[in-house]
PDB file of N, CA and C in Angstrom:
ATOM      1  N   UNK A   1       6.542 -54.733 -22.633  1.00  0.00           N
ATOM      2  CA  UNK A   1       7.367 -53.717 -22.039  1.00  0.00           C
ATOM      3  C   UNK A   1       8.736 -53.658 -22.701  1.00  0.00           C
ATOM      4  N   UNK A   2       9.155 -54.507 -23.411  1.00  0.00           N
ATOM      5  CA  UNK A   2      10.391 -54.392 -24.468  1.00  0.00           C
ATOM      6  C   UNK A   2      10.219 -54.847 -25.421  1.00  0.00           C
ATOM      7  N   UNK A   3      10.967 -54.757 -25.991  1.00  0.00           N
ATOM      8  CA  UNK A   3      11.048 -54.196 -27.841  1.00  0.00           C
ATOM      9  C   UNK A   3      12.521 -55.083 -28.634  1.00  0.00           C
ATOM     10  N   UNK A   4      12.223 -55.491 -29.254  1.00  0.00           N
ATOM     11  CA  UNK A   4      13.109 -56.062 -30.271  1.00  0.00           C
ATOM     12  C   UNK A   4      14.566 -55.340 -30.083  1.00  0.00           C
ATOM     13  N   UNK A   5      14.908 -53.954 -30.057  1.00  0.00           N
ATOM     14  CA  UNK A   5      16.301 -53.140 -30.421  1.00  0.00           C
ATOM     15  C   UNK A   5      16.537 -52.885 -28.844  1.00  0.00           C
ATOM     16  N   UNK A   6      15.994 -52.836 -27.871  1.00  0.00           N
ATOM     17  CA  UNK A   6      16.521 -53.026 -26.484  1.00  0.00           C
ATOM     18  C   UNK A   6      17.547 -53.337 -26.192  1.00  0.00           C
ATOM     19  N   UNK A   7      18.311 -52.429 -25.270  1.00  0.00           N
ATOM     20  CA  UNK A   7      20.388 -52.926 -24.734  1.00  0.00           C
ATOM     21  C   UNK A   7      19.602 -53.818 -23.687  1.00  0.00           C
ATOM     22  N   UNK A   8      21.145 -54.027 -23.341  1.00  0.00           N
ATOM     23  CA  UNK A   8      21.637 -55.466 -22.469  1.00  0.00           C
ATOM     24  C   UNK A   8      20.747 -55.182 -21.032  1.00  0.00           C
ATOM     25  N   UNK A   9      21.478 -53.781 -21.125  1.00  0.00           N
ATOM     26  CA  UNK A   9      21.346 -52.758 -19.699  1.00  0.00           C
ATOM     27  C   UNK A   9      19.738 -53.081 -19.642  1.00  0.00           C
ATOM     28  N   UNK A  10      18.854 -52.746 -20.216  1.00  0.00           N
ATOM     29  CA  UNK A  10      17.739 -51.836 -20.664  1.00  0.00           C
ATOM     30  C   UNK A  10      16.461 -53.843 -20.010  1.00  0.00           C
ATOM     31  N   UNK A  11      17.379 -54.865 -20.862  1.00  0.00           N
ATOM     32  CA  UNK A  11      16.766 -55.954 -20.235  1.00  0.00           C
ATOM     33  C   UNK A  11      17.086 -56.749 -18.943  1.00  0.00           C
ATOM     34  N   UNK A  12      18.167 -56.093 -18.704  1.00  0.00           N
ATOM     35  CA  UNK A  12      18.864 -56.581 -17.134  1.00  0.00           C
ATOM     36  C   UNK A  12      17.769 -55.628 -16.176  1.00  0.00           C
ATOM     37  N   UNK A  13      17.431 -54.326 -16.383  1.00  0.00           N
ATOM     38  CA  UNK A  13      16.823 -53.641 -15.633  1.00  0.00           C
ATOM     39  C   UNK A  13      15.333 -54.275 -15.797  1.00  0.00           C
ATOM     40  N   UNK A  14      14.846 -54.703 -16.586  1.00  0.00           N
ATOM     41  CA  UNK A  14      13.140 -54.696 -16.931  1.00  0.00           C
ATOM     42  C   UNK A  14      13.157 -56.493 -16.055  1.00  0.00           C
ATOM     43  N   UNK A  15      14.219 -57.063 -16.355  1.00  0.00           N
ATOM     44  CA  UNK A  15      14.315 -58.694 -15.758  1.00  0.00           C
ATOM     45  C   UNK A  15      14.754 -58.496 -14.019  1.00  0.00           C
ATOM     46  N   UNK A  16      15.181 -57.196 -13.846  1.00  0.00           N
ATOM     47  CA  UNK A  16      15.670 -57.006 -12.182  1.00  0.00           C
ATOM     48  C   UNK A  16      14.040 -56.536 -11.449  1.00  0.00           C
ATOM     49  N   UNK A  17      13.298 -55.934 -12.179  1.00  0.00           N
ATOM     50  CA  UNK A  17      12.223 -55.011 -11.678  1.00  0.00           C
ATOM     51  C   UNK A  17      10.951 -55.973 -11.630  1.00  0.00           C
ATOM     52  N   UNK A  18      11.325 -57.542 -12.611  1.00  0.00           N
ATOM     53  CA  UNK A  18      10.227 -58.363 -12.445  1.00  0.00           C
ATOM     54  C   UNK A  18      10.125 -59.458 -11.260  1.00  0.00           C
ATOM     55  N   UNK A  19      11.600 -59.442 -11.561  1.00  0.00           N
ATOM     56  CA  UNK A  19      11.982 -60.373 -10.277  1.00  0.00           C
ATOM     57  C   UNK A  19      11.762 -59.871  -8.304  1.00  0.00           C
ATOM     58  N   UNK A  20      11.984 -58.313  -8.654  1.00  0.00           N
ATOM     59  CA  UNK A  20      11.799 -57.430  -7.395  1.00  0.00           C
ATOM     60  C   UNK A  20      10.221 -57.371  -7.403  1.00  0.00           C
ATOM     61  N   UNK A  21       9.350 -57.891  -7.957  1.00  0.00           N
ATOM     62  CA  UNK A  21       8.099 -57.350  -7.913  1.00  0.00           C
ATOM     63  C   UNK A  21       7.234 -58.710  -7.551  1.00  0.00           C
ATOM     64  N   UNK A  22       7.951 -60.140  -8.343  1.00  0.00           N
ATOM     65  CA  UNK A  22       7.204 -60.926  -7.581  1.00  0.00           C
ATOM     66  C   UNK A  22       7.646 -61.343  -6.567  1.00  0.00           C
ATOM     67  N   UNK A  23       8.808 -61.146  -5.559  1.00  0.00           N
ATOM     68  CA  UNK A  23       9.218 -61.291  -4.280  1.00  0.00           C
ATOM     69  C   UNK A  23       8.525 -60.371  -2.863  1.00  0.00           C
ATOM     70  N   UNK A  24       8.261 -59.286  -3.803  1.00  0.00           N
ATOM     71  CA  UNK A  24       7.247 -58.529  -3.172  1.00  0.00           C
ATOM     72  C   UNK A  24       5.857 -58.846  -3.058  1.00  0.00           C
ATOM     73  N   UNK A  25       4.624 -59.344  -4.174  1.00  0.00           N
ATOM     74  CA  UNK A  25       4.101 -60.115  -4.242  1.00  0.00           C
ATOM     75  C   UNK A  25       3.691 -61.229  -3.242  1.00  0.00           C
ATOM     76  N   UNK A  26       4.573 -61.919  -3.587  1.00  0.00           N
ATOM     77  CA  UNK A  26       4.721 -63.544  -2.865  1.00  0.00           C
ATOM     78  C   UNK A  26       4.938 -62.840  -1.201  1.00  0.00           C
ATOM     79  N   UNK A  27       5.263 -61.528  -0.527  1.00  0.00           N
ATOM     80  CA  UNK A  27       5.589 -61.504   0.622  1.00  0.00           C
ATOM     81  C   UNK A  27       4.004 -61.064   1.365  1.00  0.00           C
ATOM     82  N   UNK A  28       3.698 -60.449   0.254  1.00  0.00           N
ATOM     83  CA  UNK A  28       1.902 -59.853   0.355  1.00  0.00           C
ATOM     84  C   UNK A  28       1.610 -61.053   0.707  1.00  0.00           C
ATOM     85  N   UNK A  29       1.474 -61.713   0.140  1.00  0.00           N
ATOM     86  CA  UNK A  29       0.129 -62.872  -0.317  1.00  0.00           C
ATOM     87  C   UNK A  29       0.258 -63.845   1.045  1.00  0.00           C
ATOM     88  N   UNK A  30       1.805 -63.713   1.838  1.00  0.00           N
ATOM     89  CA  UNK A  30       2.014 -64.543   2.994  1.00  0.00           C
ATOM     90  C   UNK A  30       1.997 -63.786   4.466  1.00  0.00           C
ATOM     91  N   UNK A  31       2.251 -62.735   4.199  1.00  0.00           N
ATOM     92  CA  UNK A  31       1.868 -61.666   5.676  1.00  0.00           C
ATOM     93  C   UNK A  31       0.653 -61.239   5.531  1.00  0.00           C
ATOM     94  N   UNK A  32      -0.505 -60.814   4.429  1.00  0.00           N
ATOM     95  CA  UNK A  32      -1.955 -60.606   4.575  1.00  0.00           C
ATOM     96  C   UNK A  32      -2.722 -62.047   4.457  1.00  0.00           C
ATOM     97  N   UNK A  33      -2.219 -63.166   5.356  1.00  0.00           N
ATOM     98  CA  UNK A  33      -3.164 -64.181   5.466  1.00  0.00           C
ATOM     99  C   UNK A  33      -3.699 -64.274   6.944  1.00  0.00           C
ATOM    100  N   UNK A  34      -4.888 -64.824   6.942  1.00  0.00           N
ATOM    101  CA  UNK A  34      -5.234 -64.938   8.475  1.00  0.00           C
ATOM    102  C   UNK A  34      -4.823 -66.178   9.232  1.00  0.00           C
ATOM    103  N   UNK A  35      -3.800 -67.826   8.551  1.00  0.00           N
ATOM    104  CA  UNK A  35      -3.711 -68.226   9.181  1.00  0.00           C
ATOM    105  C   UNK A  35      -3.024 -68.653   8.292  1.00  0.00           C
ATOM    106  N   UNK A  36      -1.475 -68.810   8.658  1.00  0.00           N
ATOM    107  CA  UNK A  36      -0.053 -68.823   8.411  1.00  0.00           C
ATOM    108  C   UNK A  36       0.506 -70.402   9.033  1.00  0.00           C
ATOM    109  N   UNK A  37       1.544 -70.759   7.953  1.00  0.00           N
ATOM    110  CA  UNK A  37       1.765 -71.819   8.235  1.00  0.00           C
ATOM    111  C   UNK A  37       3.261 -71.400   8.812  1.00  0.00           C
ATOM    112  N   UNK A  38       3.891 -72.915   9.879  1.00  0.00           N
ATOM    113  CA  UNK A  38       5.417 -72.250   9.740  1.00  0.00           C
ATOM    114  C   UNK A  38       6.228 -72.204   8.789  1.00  0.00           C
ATOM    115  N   UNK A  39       5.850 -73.091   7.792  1.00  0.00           N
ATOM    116  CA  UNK A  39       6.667 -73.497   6.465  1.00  0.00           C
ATOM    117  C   UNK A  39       6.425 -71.961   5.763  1.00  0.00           C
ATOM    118  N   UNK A  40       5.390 -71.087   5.902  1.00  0.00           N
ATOM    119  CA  UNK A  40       4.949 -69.680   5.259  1.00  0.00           C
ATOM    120  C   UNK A  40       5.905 -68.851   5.939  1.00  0.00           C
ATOM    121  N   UNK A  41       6.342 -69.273   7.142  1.00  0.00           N
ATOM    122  CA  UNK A  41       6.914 -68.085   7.502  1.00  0.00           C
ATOM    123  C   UNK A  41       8.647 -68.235   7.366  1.00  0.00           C
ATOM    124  N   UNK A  42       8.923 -69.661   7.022  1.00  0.00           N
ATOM    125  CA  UNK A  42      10.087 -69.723   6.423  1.00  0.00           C
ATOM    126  C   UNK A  42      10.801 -69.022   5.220  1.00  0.00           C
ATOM    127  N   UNK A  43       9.457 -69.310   4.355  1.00  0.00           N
ATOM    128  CA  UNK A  43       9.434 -68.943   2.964  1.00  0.00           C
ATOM    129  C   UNK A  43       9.317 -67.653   3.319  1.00  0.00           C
ATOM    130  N   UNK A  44       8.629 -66.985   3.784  1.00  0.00           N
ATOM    131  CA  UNK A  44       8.566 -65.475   3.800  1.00  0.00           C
ATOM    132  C   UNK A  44       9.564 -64.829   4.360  1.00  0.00           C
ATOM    133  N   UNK A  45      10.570 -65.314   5.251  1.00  0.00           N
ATOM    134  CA  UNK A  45      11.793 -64.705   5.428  1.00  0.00           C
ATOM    135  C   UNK A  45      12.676 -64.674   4.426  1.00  0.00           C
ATOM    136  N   UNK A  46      12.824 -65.897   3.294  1.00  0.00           N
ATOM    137  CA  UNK A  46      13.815 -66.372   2.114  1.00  0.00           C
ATOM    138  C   UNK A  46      13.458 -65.123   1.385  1.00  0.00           C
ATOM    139  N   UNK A  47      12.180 -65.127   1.244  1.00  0.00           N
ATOM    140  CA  UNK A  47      11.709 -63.632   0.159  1.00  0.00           C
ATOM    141  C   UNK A  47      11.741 -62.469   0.450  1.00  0.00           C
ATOM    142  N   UNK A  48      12.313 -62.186   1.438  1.00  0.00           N
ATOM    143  CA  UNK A  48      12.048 -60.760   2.113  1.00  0.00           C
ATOM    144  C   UNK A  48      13.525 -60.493   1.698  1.00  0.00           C
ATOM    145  N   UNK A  49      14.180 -61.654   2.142  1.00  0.00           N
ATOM    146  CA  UNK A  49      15.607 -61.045   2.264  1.00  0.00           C
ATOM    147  C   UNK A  49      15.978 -60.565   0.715  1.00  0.00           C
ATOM    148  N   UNK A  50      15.360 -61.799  -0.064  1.00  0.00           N
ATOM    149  CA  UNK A  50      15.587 -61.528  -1.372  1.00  0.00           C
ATOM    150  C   UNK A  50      15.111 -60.372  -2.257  1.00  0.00           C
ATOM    151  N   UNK A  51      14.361 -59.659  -1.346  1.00  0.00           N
ATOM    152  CA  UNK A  51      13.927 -58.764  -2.274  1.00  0.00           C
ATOM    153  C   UNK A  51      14.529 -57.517  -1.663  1.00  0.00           C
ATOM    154  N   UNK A  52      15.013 -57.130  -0.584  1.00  0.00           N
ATOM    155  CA  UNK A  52      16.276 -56.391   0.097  1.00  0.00           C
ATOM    156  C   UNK A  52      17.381 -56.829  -1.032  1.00  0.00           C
ATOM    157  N   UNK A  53      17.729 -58.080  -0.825  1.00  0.00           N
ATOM    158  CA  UNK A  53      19.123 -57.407  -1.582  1.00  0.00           C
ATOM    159  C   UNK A  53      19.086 -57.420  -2.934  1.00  0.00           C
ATOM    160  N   UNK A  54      17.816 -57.769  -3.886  1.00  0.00           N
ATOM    161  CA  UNK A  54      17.747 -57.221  -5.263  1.00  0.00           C
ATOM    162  C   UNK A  54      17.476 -55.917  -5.340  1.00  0.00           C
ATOM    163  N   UNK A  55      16.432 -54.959  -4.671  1.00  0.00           N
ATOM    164  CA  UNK A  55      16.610 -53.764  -4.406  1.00  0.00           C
ATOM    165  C   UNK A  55      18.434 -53.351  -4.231  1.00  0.00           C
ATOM    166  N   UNK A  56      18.900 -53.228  -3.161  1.00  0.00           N
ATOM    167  CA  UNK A  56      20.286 -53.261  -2.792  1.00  0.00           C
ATOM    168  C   UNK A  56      21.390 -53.263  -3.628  1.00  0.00           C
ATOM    169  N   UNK A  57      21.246 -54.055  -4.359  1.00  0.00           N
ATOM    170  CA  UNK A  57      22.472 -54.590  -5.515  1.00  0.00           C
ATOM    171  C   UNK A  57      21.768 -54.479  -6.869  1.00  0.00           C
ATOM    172  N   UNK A  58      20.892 -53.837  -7.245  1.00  0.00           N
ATOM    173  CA  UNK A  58      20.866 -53.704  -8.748  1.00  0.00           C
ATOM    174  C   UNK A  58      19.967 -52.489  -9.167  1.00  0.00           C
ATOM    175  N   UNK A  59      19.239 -51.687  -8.314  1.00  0.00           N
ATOM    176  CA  UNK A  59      18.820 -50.386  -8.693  1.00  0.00           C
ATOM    177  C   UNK A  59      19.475 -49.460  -8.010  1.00  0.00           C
ATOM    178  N   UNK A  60      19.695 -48.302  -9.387  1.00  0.00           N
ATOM    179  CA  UNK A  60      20.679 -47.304  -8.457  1.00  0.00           C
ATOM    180  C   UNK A  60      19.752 -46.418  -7.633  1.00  0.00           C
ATOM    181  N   UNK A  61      18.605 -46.683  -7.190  1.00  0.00           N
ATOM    182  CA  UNK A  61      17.731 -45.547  -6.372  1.00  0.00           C
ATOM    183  C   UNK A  61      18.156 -45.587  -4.767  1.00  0.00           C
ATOM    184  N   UNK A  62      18.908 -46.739  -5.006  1.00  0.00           N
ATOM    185  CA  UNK A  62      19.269 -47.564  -3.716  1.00  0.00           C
ATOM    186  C   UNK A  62      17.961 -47.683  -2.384  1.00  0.00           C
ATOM    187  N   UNK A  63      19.029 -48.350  -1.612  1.00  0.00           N
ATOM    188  CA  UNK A  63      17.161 -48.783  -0.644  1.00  0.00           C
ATOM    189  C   UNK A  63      16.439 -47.821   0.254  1.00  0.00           C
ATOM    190  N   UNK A  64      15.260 -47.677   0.201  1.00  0.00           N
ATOM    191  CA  UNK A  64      14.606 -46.284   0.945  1.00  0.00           C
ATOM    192  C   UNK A  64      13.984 -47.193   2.504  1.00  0.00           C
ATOM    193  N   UNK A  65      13.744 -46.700   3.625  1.00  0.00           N
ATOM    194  CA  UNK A  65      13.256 -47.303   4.428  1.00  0.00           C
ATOM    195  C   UNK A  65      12.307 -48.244   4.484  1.00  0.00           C
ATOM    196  N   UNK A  66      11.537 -48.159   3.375  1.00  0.00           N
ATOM    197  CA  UNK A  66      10.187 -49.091   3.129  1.00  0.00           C
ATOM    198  C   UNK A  66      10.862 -50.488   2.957  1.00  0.00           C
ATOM    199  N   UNK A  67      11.860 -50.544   1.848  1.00  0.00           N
ATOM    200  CA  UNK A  67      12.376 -51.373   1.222  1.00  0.00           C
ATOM    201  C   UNK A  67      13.129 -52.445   2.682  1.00  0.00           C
ATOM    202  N   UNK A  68      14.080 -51.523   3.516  1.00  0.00           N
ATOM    203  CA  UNK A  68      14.502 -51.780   4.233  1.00  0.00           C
ATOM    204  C   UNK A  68      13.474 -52.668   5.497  1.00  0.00           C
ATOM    205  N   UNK A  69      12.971 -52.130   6.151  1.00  0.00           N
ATOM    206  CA  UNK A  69      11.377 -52.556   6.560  1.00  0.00           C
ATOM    207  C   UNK A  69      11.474 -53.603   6.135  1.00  0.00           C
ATOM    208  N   UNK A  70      10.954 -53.971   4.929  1.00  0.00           N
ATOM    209  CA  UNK A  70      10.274 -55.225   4.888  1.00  0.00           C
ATOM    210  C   UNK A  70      11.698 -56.187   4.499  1.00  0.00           C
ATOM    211  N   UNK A  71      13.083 -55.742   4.161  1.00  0.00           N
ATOM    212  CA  UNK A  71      13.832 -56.894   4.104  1.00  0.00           C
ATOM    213  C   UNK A  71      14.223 -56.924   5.757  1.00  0.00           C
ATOM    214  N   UNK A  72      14.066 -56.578   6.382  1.00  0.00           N
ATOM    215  CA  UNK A  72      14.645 -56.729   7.901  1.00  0.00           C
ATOM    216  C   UNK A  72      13.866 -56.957   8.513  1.00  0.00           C
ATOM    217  N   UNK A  73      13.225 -56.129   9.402  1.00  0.00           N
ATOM    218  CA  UNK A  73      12.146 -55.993  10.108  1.00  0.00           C
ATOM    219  C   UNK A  73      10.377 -57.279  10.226  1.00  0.00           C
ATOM    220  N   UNK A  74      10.273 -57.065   8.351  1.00  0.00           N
ATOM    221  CA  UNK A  74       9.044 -58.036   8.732  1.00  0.00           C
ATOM    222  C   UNK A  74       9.628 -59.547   9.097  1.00  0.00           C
ATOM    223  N   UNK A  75      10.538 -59.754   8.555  1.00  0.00           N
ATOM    224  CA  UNK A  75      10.300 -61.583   8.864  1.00  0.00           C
ATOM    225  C   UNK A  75      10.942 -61.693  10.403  1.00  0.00           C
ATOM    226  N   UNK A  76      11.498 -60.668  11.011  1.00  0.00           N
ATOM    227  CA  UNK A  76      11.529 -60.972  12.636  1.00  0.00           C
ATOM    228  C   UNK A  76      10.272 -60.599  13.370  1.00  0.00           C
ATOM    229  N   UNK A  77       9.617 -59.505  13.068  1.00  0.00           N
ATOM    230  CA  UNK A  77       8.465 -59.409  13.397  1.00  0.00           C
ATOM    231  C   UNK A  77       7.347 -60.431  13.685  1.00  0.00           C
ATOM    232  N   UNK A  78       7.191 -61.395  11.943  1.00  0.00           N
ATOM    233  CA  UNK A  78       6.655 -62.213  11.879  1.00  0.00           C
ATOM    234  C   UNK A  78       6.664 -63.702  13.398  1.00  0.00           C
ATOM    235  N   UNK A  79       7.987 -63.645  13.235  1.00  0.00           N
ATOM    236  CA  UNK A  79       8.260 -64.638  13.985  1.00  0.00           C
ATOM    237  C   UNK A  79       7.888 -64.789  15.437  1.00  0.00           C
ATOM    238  N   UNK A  80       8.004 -63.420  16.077  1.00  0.00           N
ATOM    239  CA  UNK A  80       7.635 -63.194  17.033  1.00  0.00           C
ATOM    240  C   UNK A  80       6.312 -63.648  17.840  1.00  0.00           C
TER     241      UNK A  80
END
C-alpha cells in the first residue's frame, strides 16, 4: 500500500488507518464471542476507547455515530 517516494503525511495516514483497523478487529473478535472472560472485557474497553480517540484525533472525516457507538457505548454495555 506504499511506495518508496511517499510524504510523511501520506505514511502517518496509512500507519493511523492500520492501527484504527486492528483495534477494531481485536474489539470484533472480543464482543462476537460466546463466552467472555472478565480480563476480555477489560481489554475490550482499553480498545474501544482507543480506537474512538484514533478515529477522533487523526482523521479529518471526524467521528460519525458508528465510530462513536462503539468507543462509548459498547464497553458499558458490555459490562452490564
Amino acid at each position: 500500500m506504499s511506495r518508496e517516494g511517499d510524504s510523511k503525511k501520506q505514511r502517518e495516514t496509512l500507519l493511523t488507518l492500520v492501527y484504527i483497523g486492528i483495534r477494531l478487529r481485536d474489539c470484533c473478535s472480543i464482543f462476537n464471542r460466546f463466552e467472555v472472560k472478565e480480563t476480555d472485557l477489560t481489554r475490550l474497553k482499553t480498545l474501544a476507547e482507543e480506537y474512538y480517540r484514533a478515529n477522533a484525533m487523526s482523521l479529518p472525516s471526524a467521528v460519525n455515530p458508528t465510530i462513536w457507538t462503539i468507543g462509548h457505548v459498547l464497553p458499558v454495555q458490555v459490562f452490564i
